[in-house]
PDB file of N, CA and C in Angstrom:
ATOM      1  N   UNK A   1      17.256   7.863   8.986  1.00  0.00           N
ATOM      2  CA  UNK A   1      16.087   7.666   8.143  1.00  0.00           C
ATOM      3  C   UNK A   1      16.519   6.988   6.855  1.00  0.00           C
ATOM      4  N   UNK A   2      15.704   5.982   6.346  1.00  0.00           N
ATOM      5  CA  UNK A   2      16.139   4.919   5.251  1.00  0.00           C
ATOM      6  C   UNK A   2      14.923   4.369   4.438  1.00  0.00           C
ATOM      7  N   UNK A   3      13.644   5.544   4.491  1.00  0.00           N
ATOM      8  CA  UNK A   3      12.201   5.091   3.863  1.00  0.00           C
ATOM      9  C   UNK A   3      12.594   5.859   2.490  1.00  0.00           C
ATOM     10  N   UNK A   4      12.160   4.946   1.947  1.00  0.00           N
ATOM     11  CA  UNK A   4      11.943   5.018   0.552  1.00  0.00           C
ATOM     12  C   UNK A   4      10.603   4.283  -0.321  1.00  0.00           C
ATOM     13  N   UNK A   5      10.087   5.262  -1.633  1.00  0.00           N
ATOM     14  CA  UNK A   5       8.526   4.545  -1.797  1.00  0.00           C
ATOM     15  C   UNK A   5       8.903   3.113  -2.233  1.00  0.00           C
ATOM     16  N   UNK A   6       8.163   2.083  -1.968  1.00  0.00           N
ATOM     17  CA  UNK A   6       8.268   1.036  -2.252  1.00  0.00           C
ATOM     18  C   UNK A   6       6.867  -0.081  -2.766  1.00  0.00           C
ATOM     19  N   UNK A   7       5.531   0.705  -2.610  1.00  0.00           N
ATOM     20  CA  UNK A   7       4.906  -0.095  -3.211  1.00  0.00           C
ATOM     21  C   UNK A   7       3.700   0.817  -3.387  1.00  0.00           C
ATOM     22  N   UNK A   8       2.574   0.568  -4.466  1.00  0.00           N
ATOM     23  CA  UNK A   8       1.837   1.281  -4.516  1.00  0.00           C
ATOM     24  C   UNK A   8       0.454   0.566  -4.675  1.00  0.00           C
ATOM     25  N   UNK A   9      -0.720   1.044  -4.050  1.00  0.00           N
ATOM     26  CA  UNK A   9      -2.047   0.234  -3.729  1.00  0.00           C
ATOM     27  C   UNK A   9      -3.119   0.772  -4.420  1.00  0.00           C
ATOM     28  N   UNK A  10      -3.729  -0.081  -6.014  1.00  0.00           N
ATOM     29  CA  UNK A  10      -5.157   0.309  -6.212  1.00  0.00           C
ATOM     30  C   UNK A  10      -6.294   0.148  -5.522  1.00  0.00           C
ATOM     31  N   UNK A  11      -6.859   0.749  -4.920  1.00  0.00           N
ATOM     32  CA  UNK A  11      -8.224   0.161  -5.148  1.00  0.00           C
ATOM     33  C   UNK A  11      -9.328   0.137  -5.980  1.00  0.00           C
ATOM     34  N   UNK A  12      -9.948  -1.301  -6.052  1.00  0.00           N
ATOM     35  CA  UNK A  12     -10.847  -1.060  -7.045  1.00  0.00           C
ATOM     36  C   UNK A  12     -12.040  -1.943  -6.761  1.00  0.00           C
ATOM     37  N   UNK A  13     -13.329  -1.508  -7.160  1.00  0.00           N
ATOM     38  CA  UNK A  13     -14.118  -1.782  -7.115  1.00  0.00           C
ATOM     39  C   UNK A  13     -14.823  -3.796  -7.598  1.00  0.00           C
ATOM     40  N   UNK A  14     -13.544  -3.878  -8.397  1.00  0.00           N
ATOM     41  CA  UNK A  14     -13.596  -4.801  -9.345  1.00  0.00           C
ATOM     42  C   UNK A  14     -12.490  -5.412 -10.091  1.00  0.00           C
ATOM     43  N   UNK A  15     -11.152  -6.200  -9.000  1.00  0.00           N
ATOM     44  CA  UNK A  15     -10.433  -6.784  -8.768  1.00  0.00           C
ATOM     45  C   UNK A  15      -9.770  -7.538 -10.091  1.00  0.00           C
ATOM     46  N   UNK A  16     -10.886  -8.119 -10.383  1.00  0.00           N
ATOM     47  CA  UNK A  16     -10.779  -9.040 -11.465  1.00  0.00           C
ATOM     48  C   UNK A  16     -10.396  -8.170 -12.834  1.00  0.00           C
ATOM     49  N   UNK A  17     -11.396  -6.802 -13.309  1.00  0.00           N
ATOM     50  CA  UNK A  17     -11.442  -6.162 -13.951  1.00  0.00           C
ATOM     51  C   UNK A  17     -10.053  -5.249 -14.111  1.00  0.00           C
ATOM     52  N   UNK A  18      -9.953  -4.951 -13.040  1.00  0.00           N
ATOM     53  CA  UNK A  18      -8.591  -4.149 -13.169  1.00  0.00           C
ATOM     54  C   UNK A  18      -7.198  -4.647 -13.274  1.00  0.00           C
ATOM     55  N   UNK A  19      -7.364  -5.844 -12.495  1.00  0.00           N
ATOM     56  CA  UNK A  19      -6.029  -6.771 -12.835  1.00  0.00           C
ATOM     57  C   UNK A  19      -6.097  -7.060 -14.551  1.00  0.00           C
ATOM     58  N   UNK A  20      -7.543  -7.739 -15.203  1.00  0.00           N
ATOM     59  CA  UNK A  20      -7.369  -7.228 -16.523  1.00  0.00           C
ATOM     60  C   UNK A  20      -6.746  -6.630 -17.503  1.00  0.00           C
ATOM     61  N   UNK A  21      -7.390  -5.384 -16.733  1.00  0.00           N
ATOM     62  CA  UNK A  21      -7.103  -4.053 -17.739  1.00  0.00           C
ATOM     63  C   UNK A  21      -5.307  -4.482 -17.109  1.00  0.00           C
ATOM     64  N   UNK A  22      -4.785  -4.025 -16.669  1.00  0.00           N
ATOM     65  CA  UNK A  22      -3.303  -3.950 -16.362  1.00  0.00           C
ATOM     66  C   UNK A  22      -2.485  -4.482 -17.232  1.00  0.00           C
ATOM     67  N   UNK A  23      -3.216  -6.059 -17.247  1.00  0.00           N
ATOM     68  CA  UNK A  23      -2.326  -7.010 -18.401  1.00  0.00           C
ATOM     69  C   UNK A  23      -2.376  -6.711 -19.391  1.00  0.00           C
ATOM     70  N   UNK A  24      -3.550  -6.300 -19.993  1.00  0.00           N
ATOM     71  CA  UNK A  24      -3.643  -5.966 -21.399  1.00  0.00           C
ATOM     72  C   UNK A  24      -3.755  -4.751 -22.001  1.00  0.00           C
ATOM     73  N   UNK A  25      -3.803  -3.850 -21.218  1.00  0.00           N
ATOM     74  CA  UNK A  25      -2.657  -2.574 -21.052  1.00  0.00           C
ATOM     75  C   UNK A  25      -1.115  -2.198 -21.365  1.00  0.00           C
ATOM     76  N   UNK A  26      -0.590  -2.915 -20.216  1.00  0.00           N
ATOM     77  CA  UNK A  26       0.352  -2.963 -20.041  1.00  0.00           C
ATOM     78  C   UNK A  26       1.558  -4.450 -19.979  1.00  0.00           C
ATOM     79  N   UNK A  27       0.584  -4.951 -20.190  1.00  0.00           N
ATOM     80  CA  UNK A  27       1.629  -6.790 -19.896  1.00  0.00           C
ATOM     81  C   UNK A  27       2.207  -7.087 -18.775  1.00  0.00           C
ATOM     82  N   UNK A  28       1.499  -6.549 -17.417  1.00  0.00           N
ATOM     83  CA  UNK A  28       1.901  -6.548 -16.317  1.00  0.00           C
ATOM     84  C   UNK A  28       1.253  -8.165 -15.933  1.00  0.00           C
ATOM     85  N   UNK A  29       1.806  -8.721 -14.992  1.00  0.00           N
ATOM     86  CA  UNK A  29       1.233  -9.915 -14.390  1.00  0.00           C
ATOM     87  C   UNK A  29       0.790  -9.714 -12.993  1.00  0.00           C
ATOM     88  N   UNK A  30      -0.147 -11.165 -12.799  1.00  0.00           N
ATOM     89  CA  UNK A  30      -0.824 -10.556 -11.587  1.00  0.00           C
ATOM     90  C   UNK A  30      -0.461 -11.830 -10.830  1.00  0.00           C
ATOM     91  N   UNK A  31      -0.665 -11.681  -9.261  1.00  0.00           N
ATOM     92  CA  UNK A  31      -0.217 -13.025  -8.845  1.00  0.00           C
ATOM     93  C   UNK A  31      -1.546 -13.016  -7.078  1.00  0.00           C
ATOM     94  N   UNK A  32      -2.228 -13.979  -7.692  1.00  0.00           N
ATOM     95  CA  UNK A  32      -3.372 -14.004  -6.899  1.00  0.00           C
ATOM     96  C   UNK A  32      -3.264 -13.961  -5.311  1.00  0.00           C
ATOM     97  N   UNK A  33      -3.674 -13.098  -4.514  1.00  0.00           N
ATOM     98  CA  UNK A  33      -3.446 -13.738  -2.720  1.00  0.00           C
ATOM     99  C   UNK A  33      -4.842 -13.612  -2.532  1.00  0.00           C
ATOM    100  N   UNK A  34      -5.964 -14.008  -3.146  1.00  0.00           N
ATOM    101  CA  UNK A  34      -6.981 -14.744  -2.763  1.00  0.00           C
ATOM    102  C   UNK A  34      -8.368 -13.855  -3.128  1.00  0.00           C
ATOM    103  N   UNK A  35      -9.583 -13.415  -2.905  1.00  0.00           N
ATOM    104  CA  UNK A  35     -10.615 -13.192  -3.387  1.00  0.00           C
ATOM    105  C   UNK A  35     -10.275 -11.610  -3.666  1.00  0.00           C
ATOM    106  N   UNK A  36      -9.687 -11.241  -2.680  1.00  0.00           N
ATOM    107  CA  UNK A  36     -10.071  -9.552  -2.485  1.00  0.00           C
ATOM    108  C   UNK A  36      -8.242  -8.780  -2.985  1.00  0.00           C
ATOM    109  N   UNK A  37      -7.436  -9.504  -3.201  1.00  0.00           N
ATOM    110  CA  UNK A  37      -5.815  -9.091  -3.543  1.00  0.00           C
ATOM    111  C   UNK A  37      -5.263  -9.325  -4.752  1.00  0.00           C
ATOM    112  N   UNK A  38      -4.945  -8.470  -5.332  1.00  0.00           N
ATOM    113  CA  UNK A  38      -3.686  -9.304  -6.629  1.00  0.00           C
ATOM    114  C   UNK A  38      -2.163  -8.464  -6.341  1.00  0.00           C
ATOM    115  N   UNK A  39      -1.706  -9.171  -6.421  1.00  0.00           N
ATOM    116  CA  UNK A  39      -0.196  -8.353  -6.711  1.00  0.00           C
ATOM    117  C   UNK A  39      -0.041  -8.199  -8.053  1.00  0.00           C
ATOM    118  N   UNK A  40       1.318  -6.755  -7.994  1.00  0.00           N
ATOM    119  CA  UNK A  40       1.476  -6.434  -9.883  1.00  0.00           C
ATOM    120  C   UNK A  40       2.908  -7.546  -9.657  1.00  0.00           C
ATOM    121  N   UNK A  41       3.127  -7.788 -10.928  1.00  0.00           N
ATOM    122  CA  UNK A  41       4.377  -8.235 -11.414  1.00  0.00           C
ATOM    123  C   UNK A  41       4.750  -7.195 -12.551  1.00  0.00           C
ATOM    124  N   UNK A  42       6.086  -6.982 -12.483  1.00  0.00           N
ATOM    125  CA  UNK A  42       6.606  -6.399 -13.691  1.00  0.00           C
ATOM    126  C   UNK A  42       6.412  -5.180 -13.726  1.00  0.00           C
ATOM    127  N   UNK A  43       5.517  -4.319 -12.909  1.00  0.00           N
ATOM    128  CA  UNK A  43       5.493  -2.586 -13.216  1.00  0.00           C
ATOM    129  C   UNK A  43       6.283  -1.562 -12.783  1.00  0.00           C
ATOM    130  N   UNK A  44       7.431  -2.337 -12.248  1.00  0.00           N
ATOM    131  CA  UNK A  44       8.101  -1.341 -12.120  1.00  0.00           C
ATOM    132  C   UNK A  44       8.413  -0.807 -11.069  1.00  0.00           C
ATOM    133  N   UNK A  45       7.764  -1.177 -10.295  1.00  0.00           N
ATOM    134  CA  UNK A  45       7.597  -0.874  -8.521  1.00  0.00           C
ATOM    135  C   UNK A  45       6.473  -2.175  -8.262  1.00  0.00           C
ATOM    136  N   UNK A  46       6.629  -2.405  -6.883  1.00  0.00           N
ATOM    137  CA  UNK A  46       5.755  -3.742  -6.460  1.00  0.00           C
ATOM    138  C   UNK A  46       4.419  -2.744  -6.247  1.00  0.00           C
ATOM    139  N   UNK A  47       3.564  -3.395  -6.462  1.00  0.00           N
ATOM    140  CA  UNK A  47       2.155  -2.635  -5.556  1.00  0.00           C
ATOM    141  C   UNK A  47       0.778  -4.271  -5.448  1.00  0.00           C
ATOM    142  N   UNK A  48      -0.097  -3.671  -5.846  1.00  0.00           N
ATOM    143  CA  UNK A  48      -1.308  -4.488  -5.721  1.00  0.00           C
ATOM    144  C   UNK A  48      -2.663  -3.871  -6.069  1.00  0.00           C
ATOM    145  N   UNK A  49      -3.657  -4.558  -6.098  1.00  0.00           N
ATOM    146  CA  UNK A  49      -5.075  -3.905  -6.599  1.00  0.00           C
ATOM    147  C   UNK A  49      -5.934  -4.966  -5.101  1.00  0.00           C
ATOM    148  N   UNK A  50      -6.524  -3.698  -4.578  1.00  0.00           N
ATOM    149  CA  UNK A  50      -7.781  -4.460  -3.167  1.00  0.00           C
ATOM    150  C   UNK A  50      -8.315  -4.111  -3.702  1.00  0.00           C
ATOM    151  N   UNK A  51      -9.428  -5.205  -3.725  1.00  0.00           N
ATOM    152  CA  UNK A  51     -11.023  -5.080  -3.503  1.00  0.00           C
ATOM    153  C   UNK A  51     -11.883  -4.983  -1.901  1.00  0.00           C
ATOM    154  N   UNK A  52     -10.784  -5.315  -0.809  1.00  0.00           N
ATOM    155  CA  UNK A  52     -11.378  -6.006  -0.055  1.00  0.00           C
ATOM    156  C   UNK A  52     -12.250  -4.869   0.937  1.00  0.00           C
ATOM    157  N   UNK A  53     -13.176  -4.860   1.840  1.00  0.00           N
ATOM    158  CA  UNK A  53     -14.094  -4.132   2.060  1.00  0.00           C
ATOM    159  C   UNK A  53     -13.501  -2.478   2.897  1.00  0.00           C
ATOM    160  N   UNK A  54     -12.678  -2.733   3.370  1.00  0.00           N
ATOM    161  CA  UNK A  54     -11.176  -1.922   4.208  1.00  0.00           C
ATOM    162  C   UNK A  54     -10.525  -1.144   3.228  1.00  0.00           C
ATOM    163  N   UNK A  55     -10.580  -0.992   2.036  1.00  0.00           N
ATOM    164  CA  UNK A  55      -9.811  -0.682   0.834  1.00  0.00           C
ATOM    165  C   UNK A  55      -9.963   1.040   1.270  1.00  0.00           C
ATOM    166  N   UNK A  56      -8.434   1.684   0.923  1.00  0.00           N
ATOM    167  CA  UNK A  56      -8.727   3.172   0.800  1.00  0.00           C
ATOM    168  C   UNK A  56      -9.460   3.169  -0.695  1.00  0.00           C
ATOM    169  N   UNK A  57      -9.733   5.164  -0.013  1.00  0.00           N
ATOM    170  CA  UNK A  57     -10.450   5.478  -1.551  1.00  0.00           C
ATOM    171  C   UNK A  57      -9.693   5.894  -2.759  1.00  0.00           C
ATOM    172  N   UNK A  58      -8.629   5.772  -2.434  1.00  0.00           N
ATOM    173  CA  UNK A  58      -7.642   6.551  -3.579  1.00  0.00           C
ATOM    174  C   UNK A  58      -6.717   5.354  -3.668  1.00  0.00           C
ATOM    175  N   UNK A  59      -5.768   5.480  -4.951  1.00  0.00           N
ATOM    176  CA  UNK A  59      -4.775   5.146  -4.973  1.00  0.00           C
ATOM    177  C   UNK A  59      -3.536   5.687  -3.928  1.00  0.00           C
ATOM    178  N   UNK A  60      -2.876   4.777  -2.816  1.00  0.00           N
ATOM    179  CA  UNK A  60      -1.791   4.834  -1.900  1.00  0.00           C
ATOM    180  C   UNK A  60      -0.749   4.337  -1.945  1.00  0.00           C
ATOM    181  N   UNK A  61       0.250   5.001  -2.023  1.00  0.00           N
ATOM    182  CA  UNK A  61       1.993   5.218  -2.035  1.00  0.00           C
ATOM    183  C   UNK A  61       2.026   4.673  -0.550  1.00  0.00           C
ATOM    184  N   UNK A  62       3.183   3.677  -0.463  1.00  0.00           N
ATOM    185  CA  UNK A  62       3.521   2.911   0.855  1.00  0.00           C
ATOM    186  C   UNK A  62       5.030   3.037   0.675  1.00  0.00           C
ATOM    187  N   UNK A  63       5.710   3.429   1.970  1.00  0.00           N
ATOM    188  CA  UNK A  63       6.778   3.213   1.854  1.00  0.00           C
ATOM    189  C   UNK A  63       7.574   2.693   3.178  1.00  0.00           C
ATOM    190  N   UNK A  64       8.545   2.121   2.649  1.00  0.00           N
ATOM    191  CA  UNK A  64       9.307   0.816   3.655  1.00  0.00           C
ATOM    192  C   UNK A  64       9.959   1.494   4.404  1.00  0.00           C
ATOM    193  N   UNK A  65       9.952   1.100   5.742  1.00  0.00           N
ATOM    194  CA  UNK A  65      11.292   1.650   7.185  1.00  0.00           C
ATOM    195  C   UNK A  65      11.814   0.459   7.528  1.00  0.00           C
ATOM    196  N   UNK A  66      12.590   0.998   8.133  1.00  0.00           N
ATOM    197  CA  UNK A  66      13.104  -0.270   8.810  1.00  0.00           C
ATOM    198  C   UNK A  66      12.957  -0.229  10.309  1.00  0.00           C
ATOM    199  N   UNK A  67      12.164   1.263  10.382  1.00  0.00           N
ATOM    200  CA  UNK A  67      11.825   1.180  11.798  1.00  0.00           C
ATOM    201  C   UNK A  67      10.504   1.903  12.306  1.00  0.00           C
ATOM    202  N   UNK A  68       8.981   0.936  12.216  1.00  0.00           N
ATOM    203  CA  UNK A  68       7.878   1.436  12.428  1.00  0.00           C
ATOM    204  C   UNK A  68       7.205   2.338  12.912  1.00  0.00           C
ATOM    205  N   UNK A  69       7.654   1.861  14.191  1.00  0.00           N
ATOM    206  CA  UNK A  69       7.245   3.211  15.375  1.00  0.00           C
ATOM    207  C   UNK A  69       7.883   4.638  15.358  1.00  0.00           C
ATOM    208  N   UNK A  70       9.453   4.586  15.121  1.00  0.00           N
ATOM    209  CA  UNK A  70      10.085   5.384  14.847  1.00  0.00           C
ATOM    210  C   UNK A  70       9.268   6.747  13.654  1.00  0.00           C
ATOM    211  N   UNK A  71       9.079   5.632  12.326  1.00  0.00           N
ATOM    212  CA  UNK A  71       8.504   6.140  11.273  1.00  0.00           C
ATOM    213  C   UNK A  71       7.371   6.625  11.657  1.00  0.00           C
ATOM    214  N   UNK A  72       6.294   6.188  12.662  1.00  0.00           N
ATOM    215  CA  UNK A  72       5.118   6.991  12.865  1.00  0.00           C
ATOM    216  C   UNK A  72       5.082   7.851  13.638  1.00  0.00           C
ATOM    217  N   UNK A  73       6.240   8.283  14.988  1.00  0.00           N
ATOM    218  CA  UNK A  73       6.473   9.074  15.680  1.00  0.00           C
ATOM    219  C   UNK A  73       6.969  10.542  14.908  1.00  0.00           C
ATOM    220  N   UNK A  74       7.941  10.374  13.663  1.00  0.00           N
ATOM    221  CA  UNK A  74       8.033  11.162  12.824  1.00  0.00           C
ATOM    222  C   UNK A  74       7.266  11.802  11.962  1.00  0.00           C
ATOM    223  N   UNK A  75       5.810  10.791  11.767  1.00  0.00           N
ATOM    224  CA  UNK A  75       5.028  11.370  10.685  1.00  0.00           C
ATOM    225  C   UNK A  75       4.229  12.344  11.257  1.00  0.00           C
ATOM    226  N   UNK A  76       3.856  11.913  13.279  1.00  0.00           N
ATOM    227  CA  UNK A  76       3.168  12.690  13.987  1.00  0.00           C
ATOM    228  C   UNK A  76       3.492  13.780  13.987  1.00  0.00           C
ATOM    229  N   UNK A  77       5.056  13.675  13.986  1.00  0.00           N
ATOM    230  CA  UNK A  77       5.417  15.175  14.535  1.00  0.00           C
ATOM    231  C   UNK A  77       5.781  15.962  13.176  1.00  0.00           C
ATOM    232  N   UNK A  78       5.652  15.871  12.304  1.00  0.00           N
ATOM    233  CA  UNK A  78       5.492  16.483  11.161  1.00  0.00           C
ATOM    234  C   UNK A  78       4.368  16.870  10.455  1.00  0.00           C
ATOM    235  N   UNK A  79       3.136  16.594  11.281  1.00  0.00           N
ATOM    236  CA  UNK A  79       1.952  16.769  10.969  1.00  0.00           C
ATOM    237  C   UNK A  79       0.926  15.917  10.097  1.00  0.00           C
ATOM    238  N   UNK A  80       1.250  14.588  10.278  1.00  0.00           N
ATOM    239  CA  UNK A  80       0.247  13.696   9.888  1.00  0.00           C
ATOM    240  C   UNK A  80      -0.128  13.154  10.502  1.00  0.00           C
ATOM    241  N   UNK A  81      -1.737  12.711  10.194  1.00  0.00           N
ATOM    242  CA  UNK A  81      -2.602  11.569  10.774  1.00  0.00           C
ATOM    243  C   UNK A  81      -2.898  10.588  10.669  1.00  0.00           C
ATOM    244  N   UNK A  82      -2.940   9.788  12.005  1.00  0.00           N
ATOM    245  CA  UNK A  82      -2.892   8.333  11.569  1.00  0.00           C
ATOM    246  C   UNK A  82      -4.272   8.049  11.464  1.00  0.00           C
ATOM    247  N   UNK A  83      -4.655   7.514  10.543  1.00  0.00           N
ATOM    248  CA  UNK A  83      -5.741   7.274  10.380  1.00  0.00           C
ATOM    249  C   UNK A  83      -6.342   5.673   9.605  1.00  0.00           C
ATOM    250  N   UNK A  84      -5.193   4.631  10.331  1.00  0.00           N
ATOM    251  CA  UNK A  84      -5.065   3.476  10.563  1.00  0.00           C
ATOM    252  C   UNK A  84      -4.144   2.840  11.543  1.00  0.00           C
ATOM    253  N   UNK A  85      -4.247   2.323  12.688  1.00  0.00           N
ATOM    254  CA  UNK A  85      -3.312   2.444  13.762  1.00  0.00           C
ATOM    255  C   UNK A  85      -2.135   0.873  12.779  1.00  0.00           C
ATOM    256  N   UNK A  86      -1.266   0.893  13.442  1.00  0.00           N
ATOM    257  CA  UNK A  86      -0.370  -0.622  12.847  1.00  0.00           C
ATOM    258  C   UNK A  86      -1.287  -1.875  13.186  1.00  0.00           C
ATOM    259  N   UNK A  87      -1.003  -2.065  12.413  1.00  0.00           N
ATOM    260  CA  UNK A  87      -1.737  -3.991  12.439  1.00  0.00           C
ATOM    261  C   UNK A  87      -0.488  -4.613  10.951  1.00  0.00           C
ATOM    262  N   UNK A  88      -0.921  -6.063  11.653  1.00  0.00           N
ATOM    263  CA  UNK A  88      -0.501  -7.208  10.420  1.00  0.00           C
ATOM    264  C   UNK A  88      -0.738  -7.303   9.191  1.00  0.00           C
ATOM    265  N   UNK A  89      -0.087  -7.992   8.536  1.00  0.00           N
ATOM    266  CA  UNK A  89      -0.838  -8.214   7.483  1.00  0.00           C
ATOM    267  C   UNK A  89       0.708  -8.846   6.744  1.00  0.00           C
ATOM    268  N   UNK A  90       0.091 -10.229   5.891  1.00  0.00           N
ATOM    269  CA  UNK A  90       0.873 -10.868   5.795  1.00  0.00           C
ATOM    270  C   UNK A  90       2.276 -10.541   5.120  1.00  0.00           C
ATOM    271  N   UNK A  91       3.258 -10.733   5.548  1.00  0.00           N
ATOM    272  CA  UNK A  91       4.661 -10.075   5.149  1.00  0.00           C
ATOM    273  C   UNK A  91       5.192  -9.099   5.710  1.00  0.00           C
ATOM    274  N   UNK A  92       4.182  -8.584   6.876  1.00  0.00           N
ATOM    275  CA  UNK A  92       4.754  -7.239   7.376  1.00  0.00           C
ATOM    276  C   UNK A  92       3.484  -6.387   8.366  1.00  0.00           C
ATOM    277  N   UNK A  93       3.961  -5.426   8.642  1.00  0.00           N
ATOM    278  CA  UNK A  93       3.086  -4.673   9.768  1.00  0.00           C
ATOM    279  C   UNK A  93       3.222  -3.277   9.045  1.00  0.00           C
ATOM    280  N   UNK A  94       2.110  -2.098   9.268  1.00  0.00           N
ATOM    281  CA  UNK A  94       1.848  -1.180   8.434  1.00  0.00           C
ATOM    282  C   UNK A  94       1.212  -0.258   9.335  1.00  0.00           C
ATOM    283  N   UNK A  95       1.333   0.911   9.321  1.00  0.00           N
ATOM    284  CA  UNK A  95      -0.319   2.021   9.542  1.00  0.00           C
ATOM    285  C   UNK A  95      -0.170   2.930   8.595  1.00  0.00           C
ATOM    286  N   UNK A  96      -1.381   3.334   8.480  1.00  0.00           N
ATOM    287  CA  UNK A  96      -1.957   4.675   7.646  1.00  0.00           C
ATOM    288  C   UNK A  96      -1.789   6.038   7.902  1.00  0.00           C
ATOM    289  N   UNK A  97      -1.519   7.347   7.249  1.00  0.00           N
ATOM    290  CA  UNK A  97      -1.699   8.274   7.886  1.00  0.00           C
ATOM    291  C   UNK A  97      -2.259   9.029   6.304  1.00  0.00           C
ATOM    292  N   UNK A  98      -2.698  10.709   7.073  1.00  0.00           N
ATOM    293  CA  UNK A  98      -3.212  11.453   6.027  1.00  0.00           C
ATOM    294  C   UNK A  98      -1.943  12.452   6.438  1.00  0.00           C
ATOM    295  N   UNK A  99      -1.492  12.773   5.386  1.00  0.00           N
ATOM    296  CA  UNK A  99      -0.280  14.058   5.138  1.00  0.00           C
ATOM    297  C   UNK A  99      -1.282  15.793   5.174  1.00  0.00           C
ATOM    298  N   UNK A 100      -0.599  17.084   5.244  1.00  0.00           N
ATOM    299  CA  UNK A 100      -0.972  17.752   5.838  1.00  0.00           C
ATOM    300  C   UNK A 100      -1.933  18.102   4.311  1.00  0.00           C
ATOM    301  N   UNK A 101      -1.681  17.534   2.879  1.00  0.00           N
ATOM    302  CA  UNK A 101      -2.342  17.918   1.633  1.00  0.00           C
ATOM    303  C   UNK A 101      -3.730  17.446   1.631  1.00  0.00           C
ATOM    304  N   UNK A 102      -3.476  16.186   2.557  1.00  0.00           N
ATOM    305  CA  UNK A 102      -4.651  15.050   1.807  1.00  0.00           C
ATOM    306  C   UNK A 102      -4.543  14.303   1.561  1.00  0.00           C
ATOM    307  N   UNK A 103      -3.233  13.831   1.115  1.00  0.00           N
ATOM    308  CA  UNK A 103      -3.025  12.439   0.568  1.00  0.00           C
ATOM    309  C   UNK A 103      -2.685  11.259   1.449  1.00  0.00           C
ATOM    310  N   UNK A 104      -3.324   9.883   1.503  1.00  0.00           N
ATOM    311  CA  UNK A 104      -3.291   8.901   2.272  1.00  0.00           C
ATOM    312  C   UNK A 104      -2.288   8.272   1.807  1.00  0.00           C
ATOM    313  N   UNK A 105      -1.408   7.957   3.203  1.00  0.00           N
ATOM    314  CA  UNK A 105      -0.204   7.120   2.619  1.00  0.00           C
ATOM    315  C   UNK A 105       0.133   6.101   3.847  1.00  0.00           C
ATOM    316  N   UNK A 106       1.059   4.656   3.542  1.00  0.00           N
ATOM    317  CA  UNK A 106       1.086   4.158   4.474  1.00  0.00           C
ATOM    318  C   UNK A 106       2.627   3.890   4.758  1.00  0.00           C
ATOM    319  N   UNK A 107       2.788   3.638   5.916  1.00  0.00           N
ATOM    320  CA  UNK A 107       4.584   3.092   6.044  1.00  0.00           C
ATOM    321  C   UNK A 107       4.626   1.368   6.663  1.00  0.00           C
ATOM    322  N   UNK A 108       5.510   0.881   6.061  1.00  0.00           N
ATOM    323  CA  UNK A 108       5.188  -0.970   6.367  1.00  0.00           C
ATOM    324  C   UNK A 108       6.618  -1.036   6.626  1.00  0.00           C
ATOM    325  N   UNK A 109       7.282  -2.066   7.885  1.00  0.00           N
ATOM    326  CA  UNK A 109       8.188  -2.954   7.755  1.00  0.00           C
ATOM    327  C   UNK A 109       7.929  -4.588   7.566  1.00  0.00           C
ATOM    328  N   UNK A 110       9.143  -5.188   7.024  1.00  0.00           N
ATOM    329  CA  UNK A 110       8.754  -5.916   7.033  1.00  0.00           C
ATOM    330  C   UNK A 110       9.012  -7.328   7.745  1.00  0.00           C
ATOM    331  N   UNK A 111       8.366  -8.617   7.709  1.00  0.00           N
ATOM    332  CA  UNK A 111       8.821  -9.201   8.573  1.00  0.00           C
ATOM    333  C   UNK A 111       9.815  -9.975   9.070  1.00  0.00           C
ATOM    334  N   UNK A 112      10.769  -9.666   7.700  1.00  0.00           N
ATOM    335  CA  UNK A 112      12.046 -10.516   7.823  1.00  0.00           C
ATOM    336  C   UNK A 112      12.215 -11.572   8.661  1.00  0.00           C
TER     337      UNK A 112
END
């Protein structure tokens, strides 16, 4: 095992607004991937702010494997739910699960 957190996901209602607030908050930069995505620059950990219609409801902790299936066979049997099966998405492949608290989290490799 070699997962470690590696990125973290706002969602927000209002993309534009929150990438905003971030910068002038914090002096974080944003780096556009198109209507519904921004990436952070500079915070410290990589993450991003969705708008896009798919967006969880909370803020989600993602963390990197180097081995997908592996990583979701483990999360099963430790008592989480997937509650996004793997799919694409550019740079890498991902699914969702809910931990036994509540909290939604996802695991991504990537596509090297």
């Amino acid at each position: 095992m070699n997962e470690q957190i590696d990125y973290v996901e706002f969602p927000s209602g209002d993309r534009a607004a929150t990438s905003a607030f971030f910068m002038a908050a914090f002096g974080w930069d944003m780096t556009s991937y198109g209507p519904d995505y921004d990436g952070l620059n500079g915070a410290g950990i990589d993450g991003g702010i969705d708008q896009g219609a798919g967006r969880v409801a909370a803020t989600m902790v993602i963390v990197r494997s180097d081995d997908l299936d592996d990583a979701e066979r483990r999360v099963i049997a430790a008592g989480g739910v997937i509650t996004r099966a793997q799919f694409d998405f550019p740079g890498g492949r991902r699914f969702h699960f809910r931990e036994p608290g509540g909290n939604e989290m996802a695991v991504w490799i990537s596509r090297d």
